[in-house]
Structures are given as C-alpha cells and as structure tokens.
C-alpha atoms as a PDB file:
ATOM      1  CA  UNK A   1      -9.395  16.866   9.074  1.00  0.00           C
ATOM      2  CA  UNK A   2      -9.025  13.522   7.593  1.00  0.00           C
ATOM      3  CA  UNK A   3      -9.854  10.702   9.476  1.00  0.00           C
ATOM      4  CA  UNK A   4      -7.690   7.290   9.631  1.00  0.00           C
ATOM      5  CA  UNK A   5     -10.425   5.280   7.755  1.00  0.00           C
ATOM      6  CA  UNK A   6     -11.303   8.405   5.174  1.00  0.00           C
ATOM      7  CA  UNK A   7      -6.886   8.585   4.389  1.00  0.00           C
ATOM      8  CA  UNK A   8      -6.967   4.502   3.789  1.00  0.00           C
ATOM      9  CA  UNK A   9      -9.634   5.255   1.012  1.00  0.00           C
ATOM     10  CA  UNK A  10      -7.613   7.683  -0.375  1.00  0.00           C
ATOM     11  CA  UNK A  11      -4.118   6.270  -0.065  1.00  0.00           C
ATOM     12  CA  UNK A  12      -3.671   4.998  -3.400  1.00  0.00           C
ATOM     13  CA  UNK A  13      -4.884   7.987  -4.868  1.00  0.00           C
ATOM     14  CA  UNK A  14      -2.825   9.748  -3.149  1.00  0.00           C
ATOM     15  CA  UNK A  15       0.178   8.033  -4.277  1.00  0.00           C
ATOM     16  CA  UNK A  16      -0.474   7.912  -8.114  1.00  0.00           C
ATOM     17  CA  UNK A  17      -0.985  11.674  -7.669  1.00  0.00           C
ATOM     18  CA  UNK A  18      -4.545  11.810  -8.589  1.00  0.00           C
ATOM     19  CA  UNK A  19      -6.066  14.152  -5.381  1.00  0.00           C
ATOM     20  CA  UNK A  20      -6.923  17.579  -6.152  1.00  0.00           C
ATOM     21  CA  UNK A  21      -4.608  20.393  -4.304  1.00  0.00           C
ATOM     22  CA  UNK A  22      -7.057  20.245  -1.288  1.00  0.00           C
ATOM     23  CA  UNK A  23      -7.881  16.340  -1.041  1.00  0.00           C
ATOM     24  CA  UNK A  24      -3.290  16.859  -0.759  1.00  0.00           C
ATOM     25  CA  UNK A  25      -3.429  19.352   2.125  1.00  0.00           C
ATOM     26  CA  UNK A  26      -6.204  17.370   3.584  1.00  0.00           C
ATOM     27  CA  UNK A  27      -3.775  14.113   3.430  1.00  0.00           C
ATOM     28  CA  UNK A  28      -1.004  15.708   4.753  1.00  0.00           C
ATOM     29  CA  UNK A  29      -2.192  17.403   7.285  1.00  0.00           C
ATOM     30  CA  UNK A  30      -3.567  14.100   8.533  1.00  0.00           C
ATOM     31  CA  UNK A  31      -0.269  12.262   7.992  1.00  0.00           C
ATOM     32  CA  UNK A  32       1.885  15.169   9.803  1.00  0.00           C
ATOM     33  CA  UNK A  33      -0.331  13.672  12.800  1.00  0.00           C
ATOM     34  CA  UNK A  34      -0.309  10.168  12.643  1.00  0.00           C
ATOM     35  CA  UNK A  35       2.137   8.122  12.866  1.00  0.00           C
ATOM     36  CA  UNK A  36       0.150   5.003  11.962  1.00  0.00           C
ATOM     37  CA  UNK A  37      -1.329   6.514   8.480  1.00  0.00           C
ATOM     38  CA  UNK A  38       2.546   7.866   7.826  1.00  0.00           C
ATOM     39  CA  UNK A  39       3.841   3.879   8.640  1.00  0.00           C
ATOM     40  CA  UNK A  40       0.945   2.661   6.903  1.00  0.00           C
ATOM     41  CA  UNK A  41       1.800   5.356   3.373  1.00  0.00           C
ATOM     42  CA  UNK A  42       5.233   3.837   3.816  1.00  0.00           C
ATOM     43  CA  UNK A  43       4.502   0.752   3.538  1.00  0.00           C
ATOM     44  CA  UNK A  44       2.086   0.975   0.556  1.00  0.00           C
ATOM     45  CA  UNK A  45       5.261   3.317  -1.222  1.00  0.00           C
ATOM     46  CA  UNK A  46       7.368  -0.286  -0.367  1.00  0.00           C
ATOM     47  CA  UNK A  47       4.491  -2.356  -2.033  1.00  0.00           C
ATOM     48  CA  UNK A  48       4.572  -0.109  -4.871  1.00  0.00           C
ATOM     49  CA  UNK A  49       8.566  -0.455  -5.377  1.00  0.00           C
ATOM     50  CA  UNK A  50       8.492  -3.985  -4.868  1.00  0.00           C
ATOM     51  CA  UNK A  51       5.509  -4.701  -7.342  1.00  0.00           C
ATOM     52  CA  UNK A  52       7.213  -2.452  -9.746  1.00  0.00           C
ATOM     53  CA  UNK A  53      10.835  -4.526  -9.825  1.00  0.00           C
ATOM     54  CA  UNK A  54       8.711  -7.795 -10.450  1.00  0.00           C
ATOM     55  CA  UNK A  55       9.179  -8.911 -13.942  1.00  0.00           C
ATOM     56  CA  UNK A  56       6.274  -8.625 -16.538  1.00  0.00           C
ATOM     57  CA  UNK A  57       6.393 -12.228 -17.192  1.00  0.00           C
ATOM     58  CA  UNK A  58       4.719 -14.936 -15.694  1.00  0.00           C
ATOM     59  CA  UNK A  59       7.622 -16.937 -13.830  1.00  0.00           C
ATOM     60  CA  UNK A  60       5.883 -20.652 -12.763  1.00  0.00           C
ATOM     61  CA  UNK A  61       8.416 -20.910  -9.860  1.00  0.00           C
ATOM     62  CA  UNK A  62       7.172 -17.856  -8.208  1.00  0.00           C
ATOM     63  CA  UNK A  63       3.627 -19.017  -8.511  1.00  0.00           C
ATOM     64  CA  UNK A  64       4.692 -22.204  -6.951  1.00  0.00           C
ATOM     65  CA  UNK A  65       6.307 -20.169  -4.071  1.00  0.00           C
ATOM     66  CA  UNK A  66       3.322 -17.594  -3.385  1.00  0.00           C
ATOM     67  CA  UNK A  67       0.766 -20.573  -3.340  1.00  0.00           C
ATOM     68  CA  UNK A  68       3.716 -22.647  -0.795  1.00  0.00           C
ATOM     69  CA  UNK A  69       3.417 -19.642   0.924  1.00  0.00           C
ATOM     70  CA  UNK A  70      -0.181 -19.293   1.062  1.00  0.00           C
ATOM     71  CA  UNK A  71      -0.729 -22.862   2.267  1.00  0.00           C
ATOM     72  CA  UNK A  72       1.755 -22.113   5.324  1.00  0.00           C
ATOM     73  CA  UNK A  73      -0.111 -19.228   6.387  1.00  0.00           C
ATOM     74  CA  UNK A  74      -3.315 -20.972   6.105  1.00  0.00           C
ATOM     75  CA  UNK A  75      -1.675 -23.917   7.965  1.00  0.00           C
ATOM     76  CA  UNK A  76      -0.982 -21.442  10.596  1.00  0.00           C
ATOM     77  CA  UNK A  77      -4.062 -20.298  11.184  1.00  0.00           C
END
C-alpha cells in the first residue's frame, strides 16, 4: 500500500488521469483509508476548479491583491 508521502507525489497525476490501472487501485486503496490524503485530494480537486474559473488574462488588480496578500502573511509571520 501507498504511503501518505508516496500518494502526495502522485496526487496530481492522479487527478489529470495519467496513473496506470494499478498506480489507480494503489491510490484508492490508500485514500479509502485516510482521511487526511482524501481531505488533502479534495482540496487539490478545489484548487483545480478555482484555477480553472480564473480568467486567461492578466488582470493588474488581482496582482495587486495576491502581492497585498502576500505582504500580510509575511507581516504575520
């Protein structure tokens, strides 16, 4: 069986679809499991969506807001 780290390296293969029938079982049978690799697969799905409703062009005011945001979480640390 998987382990936590070995799923990780294979998460976002996983999710484009690109593990052989047996790297899939493998994954699976991991995830039925553990419910910190099957939160952490939901979250990267959520990524995914997110980054795929983001427009194609570059928008300055976002890149204003992610380096805002940046700053704060550096200020916070």
């Amino acid at each position: 069986m998987l382990t936590c780290k070995e799923l990780v390296a294979h998460s976002s293969d996983y999710l484009d679809g690109q593990l052989t029938l047996r790297q899939r079982l493998a994954v699976r049978a991991h995830l039925a499991m553990c419910g910190n690799c099957r939160r952490f697969i939901r979250q990267m799905k959520l990524t995914q969506a997110v980054i795929r409703q983001m427009p194609d062009e570059e928008l300055p005011e976002l890149d204003a807001l992610a380096e805002r945001l940046a700053q704060d979480r550096r200020n916070q640390g």
